[in-house]
Protein backbone atom coordinates (compact mmCIF):
# COMPACT_ATOMS: atom_id res chain seq x y z
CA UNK A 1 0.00 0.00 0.00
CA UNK A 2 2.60 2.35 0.94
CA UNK A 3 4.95 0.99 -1.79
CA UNK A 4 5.14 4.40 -3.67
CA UNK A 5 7.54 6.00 -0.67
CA UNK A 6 10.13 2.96 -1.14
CA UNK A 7 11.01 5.26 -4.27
CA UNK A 8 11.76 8.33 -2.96
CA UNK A 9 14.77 9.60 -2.22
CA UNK A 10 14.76 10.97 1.64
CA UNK A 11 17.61 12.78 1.50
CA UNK A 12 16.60 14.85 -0.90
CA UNK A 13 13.61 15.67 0.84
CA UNK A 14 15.49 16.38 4.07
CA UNK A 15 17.85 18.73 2.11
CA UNK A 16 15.07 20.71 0.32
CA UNK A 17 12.75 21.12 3.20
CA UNK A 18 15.78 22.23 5.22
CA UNK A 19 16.88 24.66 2.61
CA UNK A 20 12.69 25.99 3.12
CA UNK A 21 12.90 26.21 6.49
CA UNK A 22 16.27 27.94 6.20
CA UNK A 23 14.59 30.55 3.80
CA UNK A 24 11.52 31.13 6.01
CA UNK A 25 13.59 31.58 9.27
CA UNK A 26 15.97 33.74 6.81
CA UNK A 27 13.41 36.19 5.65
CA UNK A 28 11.36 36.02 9.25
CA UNK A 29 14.77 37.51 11.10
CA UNK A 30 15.36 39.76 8.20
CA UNK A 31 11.57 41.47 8.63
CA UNK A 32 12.57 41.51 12.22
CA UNK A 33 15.75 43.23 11.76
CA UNK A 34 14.49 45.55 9.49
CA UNK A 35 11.44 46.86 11.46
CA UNK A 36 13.84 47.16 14.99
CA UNK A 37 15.89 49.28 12.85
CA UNK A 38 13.28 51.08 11.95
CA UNK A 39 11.84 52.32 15.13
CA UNK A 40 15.62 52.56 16.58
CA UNK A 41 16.33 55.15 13.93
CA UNK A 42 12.84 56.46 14.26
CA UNK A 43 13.46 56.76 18.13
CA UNK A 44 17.16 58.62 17.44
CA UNK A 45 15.42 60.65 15.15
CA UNK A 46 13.17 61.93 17.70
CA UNK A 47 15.90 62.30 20.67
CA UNK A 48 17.70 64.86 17.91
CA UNK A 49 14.78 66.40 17.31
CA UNK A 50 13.72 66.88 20.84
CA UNK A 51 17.59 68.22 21.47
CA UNK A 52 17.53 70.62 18.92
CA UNK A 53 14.01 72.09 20.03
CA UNK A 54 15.17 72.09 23.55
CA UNK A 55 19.15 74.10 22.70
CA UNK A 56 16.65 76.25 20.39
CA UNK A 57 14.56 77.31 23.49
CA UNK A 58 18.03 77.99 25.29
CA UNK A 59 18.67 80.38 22.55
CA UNK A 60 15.85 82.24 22.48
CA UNK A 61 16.03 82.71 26.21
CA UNK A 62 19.55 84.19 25.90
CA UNK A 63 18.45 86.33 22.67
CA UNK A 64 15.08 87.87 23.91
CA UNK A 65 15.13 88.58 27.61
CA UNK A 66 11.68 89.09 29.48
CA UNK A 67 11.30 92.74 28.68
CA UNK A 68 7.66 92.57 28.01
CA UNK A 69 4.90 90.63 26.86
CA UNK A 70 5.18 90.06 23.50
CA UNK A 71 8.71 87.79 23.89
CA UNK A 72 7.17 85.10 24.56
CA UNK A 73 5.43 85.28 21.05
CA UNK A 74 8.72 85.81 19.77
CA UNK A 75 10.66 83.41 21.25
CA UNK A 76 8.09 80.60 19.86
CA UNK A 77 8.32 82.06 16.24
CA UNK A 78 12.11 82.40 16.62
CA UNK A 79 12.29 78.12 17.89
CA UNK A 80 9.63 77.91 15.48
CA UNK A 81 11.17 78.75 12.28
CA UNK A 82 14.25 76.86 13.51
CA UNK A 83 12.87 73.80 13.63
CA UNK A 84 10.53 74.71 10.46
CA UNK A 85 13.71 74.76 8.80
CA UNK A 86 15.38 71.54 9.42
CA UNK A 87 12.45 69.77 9.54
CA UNK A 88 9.95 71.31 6.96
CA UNK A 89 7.69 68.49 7.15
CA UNK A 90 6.74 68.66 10.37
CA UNK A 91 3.22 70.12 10.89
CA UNK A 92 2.74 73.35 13.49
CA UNK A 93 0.69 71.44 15.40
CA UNK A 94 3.19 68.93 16.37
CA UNK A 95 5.97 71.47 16.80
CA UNK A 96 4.29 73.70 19.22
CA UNK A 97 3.82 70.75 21.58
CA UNK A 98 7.02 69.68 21.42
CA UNK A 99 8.37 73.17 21.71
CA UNK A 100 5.92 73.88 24.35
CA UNK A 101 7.47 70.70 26.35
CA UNK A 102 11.07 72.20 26.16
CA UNK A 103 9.49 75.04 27.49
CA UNK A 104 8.50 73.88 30.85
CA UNK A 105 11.69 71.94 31.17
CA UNK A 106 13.74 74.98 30.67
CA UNK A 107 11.42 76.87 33.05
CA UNK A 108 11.62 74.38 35.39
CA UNK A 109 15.52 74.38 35.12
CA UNK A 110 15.70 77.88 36.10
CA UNK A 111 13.66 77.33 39.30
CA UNK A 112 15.52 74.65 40.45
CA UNK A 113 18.75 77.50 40.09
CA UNK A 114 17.24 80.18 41.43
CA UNK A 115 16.50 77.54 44.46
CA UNK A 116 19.99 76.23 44.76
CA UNK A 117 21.08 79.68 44.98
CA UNK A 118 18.21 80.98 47.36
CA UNK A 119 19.57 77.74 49.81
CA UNK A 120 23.23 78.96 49.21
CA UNK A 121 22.56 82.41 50.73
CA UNK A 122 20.47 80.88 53.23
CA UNK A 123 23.07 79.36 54.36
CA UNK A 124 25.83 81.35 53.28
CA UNK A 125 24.09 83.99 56.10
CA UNK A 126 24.46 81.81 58.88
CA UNK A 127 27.34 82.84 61.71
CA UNK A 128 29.03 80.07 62.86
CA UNK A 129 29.32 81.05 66.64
């Protein structure tokens, strides 16, 4: 009954369906690879991007002190067309969030200085008796 797979050669088989496999697990790590990549230079691409807004914001403190009220309009247009650009194809939307973000991390910066320094008169005043 089973007189038909006396004929075939198994080695053959073995070496072809191991040369499948081979391809499969081949082109399975490659997709793998290729999408980690991806993300990993989609990722890096998003840590320079969030540098550059955030050393923009530094500028635009240092160019445009807090004279009045419009700097603050024209600090965002200044980081704005910055980032506009290097990275035209970003949409406004996006941008102002982002730069918005650096924003508060810069202010936040400067209030943990001016606290430092407020603590190192503090206790700068102190007599030692």
């Amino acid at each position: 009954m089973l007189d038909f797979l006396s004929g075939i050669d198994w080695n053959l088989v073995l070496t072809y369906t191991l040369k499948i496999i081979g391809t499969a697990l081949g082109t399975v790590f490659i997709t793998l690879g290729s999408i980690l990549f991806a993300k990993l230079k989609q990722k890096i691409g998003e840590a320079r991007l969030q540098l550059f807004i955030d050393r923009c914001v530094k500028a635009a403190e240092q160019l445009f002190p807090n004279l009045g009220q419009k700097t603050g309009q024209q600090k965002y247009e200044y980081v704005l067309n910055l980032v506009k650009e290097k990275y035209p194809k970003l949409s406004n939307d996006y941008l102002k969030a982002l730069i918005e973000g650096a924003v508060f991390s810069v202010s936040e910066e400067v209030k943990q200085i001016a606290k430092a320094q407020e603590e190192v008169i503090t206790t700068s005043s102190l007599k030692v008796s």
